[in-house]
C-alpha atoms as a PDB file:
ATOM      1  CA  UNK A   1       0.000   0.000   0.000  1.00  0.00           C
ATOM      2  CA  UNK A   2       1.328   3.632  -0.388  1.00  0.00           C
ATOM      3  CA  UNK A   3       1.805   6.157   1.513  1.00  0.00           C
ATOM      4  CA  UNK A   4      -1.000   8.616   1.420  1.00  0.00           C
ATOM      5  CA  UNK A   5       1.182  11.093  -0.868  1.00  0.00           C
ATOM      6  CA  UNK A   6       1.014   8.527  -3.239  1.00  0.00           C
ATOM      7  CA  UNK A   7       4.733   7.633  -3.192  1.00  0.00           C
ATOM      8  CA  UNK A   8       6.591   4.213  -2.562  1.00  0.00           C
ATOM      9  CA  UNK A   9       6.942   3.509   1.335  1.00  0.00           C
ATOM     10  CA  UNK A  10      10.485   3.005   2.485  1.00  0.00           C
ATOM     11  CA  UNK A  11      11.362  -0.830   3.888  1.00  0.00           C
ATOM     12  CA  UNK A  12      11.574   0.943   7.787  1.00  0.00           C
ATOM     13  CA  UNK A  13       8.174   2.300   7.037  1.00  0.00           C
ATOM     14  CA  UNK A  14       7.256  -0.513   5.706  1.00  0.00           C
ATOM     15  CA  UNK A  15       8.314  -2.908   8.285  1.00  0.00           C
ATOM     16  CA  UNK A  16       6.385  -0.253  10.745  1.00  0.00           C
ATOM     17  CA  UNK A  17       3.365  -0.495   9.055  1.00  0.00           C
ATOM     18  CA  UNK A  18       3.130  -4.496   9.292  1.00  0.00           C
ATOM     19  CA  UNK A  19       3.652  -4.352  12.883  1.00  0.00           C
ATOM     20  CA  UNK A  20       1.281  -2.256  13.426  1.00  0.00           C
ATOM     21  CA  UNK A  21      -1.004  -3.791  11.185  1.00  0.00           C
ATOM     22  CA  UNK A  22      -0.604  -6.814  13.269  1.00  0.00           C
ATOM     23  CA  UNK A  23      -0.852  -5.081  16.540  1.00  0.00           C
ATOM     24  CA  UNK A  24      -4.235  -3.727  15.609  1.00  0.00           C
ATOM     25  CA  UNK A  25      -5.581  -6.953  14.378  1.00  0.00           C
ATOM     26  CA  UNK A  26      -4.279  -8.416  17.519  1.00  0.00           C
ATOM     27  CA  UNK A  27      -5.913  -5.836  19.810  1.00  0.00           C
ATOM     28  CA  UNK A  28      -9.508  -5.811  18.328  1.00  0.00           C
ATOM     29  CA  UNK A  29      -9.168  -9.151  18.788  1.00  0.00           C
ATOM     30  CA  UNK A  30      -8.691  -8.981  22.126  1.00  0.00           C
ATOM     31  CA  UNK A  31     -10.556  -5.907  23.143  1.00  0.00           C
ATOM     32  CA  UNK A  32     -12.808  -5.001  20.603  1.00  0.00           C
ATOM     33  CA  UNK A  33     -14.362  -1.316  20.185  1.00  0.00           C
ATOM     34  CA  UNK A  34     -11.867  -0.626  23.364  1.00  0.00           C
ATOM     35  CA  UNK A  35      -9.360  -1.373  21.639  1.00  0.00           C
ATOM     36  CA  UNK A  36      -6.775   2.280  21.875  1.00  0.00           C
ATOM     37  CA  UNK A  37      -4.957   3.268  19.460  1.00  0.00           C
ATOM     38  CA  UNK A  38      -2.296   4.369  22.087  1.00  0.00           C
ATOM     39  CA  UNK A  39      -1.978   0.659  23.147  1.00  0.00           C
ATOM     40  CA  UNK A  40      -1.661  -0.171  19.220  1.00  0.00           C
ATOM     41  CA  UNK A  41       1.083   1.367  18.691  1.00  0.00           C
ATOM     42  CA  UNK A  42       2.783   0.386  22.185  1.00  0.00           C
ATOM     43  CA  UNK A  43       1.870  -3.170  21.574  1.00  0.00           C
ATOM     44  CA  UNK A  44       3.976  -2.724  17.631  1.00  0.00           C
ATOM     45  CA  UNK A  45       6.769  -1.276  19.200  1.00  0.00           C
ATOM     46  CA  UNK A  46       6.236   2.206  18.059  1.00  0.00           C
ATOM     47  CA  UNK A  47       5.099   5.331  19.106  1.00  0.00           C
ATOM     48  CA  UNK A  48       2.368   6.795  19.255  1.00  0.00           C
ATOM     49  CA  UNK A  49       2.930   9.990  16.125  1.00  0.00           C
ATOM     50  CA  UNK A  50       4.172   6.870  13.579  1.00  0.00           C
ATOM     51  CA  UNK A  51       1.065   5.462  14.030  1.00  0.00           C
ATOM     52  CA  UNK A  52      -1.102   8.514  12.973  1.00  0.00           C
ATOM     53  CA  UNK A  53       1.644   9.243  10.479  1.00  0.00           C
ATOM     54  CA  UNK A  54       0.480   6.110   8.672  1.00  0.00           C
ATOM     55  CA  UNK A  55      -3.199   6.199   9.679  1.00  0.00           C
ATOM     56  CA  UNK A  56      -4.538   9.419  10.360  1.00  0.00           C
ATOM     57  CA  UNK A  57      -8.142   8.217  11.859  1.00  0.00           C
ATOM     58  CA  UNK A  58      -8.978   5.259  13.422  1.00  0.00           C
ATOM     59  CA  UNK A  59     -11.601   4.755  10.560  1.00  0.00           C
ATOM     60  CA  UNK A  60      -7.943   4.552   8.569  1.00  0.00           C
ATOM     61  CA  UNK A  61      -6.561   1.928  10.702  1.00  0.00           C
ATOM     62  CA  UNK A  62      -9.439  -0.162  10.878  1.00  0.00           C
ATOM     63  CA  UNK A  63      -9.773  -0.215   7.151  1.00  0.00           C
ATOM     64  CA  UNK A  64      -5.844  -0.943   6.573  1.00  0.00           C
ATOM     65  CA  UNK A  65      -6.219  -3.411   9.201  1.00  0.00           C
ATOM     66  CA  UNK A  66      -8.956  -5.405   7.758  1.00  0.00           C
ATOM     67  CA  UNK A  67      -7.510  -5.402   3.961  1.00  0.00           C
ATOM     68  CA  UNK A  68      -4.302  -6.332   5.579  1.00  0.00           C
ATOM     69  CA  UNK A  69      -5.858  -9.547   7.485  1.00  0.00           C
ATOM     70  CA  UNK A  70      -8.154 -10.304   4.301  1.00  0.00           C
ATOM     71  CA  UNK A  71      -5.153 -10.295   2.353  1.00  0.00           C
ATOM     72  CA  UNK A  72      -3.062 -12.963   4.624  1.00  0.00           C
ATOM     73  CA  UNK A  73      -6.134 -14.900   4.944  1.00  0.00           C
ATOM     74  CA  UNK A  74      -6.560 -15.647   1.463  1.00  0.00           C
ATOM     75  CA  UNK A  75      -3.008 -16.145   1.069  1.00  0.00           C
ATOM     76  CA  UNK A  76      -2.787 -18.440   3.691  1.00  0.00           C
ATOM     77  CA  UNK A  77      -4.172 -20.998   1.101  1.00  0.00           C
ATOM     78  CA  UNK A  78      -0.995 -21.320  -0.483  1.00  0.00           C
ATOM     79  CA  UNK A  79       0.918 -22.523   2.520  1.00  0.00           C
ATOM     80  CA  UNK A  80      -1.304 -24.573   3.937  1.00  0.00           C
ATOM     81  CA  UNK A  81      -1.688 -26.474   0.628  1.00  0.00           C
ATOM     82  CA  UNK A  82       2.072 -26.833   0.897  1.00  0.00           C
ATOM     83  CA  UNK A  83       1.845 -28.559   4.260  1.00  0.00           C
ATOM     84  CA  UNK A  84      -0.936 -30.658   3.684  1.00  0.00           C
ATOM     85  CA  UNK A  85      -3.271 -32.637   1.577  1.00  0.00           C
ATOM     86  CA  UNK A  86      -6.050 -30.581  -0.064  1.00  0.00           C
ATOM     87  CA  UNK A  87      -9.098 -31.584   2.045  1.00  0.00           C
ATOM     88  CA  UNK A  88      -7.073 -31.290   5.092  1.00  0.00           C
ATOM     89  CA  UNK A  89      -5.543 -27.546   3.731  1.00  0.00           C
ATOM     90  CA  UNK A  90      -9.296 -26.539   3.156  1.00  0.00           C
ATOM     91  CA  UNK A  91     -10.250 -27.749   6.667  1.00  0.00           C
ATOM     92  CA  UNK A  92      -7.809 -26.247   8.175  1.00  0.00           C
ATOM     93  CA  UNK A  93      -8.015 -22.622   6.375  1.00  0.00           C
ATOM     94  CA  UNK A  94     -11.437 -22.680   7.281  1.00  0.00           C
ATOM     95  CA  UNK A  95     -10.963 -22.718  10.727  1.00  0.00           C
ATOM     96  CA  UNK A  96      -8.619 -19.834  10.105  1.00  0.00           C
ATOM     97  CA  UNK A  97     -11.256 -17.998   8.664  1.00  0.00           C
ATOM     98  CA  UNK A  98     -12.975 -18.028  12.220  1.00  0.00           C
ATOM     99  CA  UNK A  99      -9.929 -16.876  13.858  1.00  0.00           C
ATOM    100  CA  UNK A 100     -10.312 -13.671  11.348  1.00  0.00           C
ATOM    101  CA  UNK A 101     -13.348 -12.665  12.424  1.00  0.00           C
ATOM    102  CA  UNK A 102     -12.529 -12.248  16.073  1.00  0.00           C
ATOM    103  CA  UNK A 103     -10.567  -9.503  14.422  1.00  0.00           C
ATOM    104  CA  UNK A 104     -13.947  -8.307  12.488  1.00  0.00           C
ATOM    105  CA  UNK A 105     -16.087  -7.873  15.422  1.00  0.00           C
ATOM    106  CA  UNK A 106     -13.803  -5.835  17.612  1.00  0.00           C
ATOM    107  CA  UNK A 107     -13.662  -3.167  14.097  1.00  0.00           C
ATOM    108  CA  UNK A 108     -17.681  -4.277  13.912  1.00  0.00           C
ATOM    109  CA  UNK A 109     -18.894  -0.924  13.947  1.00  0.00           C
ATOM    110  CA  UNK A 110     -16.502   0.916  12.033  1.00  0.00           C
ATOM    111  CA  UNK A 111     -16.183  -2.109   9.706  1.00  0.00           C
ATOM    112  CA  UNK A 112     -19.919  -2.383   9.180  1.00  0.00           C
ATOM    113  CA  UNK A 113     -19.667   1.468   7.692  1.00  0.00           C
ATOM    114  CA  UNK A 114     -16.626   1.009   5.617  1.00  0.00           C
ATOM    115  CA  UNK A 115     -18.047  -2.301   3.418  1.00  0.00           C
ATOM    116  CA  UNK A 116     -21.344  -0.209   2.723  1.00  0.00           C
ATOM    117  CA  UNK A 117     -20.118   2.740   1.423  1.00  0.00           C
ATOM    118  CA  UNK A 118     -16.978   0.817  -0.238  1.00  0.00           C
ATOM    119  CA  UNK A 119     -17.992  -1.047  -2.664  1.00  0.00           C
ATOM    120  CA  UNK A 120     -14.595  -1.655  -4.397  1.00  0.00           C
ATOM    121  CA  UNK A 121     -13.643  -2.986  -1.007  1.00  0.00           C
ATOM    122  CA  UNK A 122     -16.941  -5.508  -0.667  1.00  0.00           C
ATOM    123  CA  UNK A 123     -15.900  -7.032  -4.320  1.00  0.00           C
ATOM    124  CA  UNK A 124     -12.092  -7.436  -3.720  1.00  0.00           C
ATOM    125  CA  UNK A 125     -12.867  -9.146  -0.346  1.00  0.00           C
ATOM    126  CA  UNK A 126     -14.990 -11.636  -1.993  1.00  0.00           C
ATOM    127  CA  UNK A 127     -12.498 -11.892  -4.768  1.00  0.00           C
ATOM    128  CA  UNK A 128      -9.905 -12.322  -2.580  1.00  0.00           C
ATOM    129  CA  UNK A 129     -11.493 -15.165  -0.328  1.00  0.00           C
ATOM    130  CA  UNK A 130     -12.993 -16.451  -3.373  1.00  0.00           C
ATOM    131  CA  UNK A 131      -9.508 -17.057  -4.941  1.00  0.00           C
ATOM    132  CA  UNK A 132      -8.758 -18.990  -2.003  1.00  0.00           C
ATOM    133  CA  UNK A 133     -11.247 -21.015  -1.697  1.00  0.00           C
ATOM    134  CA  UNK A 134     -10.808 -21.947  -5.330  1.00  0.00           C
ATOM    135  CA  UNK A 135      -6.912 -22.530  -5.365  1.00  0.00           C
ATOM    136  CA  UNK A 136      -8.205 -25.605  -2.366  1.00  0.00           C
ATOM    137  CA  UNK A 137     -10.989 -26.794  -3.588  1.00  0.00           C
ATOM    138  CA  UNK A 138      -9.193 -26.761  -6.940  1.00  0.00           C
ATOM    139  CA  UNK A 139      -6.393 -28.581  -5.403  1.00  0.00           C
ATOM    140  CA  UNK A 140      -8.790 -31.029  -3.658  1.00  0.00           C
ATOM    141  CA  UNK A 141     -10.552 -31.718  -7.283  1.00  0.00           C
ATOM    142  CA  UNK A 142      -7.274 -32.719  -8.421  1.00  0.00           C
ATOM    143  CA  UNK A 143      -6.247 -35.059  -5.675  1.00  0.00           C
ATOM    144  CA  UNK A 144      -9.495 -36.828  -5.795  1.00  0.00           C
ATOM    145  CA  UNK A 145     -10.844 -35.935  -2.172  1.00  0.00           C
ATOM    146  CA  UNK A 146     -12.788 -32.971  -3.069  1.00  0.00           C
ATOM    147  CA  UNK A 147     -16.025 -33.265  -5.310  1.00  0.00           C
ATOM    148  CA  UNK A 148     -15.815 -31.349  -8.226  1.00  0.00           C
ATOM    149  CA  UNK A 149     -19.661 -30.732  -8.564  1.00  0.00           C
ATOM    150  CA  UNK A 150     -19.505 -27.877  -5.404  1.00  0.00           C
ATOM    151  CA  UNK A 151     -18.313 -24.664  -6.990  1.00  0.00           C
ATOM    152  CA  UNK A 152     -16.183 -21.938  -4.795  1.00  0.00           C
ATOM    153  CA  UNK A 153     -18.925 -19.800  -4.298  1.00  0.00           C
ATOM    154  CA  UNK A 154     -21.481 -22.275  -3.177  1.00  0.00           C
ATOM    155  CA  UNK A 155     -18.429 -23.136  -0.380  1.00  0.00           C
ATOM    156  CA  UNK A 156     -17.684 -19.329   0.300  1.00  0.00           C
ATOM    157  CA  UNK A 157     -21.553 -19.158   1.143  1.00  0.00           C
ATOM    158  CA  UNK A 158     -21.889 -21.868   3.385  1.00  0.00           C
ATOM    159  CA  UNK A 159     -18.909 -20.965   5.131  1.00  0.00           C
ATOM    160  CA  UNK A 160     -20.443 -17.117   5.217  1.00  0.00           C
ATOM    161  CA  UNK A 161     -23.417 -18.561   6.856  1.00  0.00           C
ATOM    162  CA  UNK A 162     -21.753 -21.118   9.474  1.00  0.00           C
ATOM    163  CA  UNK A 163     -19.739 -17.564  10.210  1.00  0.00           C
ATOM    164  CA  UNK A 164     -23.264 -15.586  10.165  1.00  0.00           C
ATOM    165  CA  UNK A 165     -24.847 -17.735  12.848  1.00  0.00           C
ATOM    166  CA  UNK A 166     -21.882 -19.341  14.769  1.00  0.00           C
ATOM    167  CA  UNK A 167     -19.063 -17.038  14.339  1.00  0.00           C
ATOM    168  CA  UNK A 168     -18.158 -15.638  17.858  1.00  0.00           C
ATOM    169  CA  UNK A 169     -15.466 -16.939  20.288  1.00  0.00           C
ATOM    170  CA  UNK A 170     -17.985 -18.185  22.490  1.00  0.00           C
ATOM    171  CA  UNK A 171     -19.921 -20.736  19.704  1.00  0.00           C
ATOM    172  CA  UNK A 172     -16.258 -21.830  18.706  1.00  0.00           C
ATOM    173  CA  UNK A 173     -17.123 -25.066  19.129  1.00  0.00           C
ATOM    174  CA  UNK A 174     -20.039 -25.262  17.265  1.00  0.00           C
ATOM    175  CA  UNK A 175     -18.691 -23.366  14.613  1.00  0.00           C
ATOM    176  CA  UNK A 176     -15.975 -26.225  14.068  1.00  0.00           C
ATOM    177  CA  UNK A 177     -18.903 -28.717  14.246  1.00  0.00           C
ATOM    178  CA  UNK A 178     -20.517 -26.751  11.289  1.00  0.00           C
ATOM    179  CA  UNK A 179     -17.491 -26.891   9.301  1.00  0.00           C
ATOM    180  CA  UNK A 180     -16.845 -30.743   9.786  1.00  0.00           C
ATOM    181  CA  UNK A 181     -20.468 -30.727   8.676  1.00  0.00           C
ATOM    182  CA  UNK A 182     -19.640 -28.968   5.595  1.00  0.00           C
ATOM    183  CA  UNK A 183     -17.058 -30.623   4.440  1.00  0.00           C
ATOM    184  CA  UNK A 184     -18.697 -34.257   4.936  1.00  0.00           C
ATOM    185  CA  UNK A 185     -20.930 -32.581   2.198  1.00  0.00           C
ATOM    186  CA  UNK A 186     -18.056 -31.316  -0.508  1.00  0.00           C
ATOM    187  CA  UNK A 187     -15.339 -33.946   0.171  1.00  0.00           C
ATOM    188  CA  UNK A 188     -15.517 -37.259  -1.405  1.00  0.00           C
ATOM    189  CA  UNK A 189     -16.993 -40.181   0.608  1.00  0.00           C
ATOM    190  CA  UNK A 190     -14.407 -42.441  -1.038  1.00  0.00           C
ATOM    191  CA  UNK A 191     -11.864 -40.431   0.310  1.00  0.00           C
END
């Protein structure tokens, strides 16, 4: 991402922003809407002006926060595919995908906001987790443990609506029982 001038960030910056990045995902995690910004930027190891050098608002942070999680998520398909076989790389990233929205709810409001009067950012999320979801079930096709009649976006949906219903820390456990669920229905039974 640029700088808001428009000009190439340096790798210091650079390396600044990604902690930060992290730190914020980390802390609405934890804390939610209480999450400070002050605490941010102690928790990244930097002070307090870098932070509002990079983001401005907190509106700013929260949306460079969640592009920058959406972003890892989706390429988290990649690695785990290179760890493990496809159904088990899908399972897995899945269950990653729950561990992403403890980071959405504690933006919730702010987030909420940002995806309705961003359009652009609406579509490249669903691109984004759409590619992913591909690349693994594409992978699973291949290797013979996925079905090859469930398209991405029939996937993406069902895991949008196990997320929808089940998605916060304290249904965890039924979320993962939803997701087993799921994938009894788009693996292979011969697997």
């Amino acid at each position: 991402m640029p700088a808001p001038s428009g000009r190439p960030i340096r790798a210091d910056a650079r390396a600044n922003e990604d902690k930060l990045l992290t730190a914020a995902a980390a802390a609405f995690a934890r804390d939610g809407a209480a999450a400070t910004l002050k605490q941010i930027a102690r928790d990244a190891g930097v002070g307090i002006g870098t932070l509002y050098r990079r983001f401005p608002t907190r509106e700013q942070l929260v949306d460079a926060t969640y592009r920058y999680e959406t972003a890892r998520l989706a390429a988290q398909a990649a690695d785990l595919l290179g760890e493990l076989p496809a159904d088990r790389a899908l399972r897995a990233w899945m269950s990653r995908v729950l561990d992403h929205l403890a980071t959405k709810y504690g933006m919730a409001d702010t987030l909420k906001t940002l995806l309705q009067n961003d359009e652009q950012l609406s579509s490249q999320t669903r691109e984004q987790l759409t590619g992913a979801v591909e690349e693994l079930r594409h992978a699973g096709v291949t290797q013979g443990v996925v079905r090859g009649d469930v398209p991405s976006s029939d996937i993406l949906m069902a895991l949008a609506g196990i997320t929808l219903i089940a998605g916060t820390a304290h249904q965890r456990a039924q979320a993962e029982r939803l997701l087993d669920l799921l994938m009894d229905g788009i693996t292979r039974p011969d697997r």
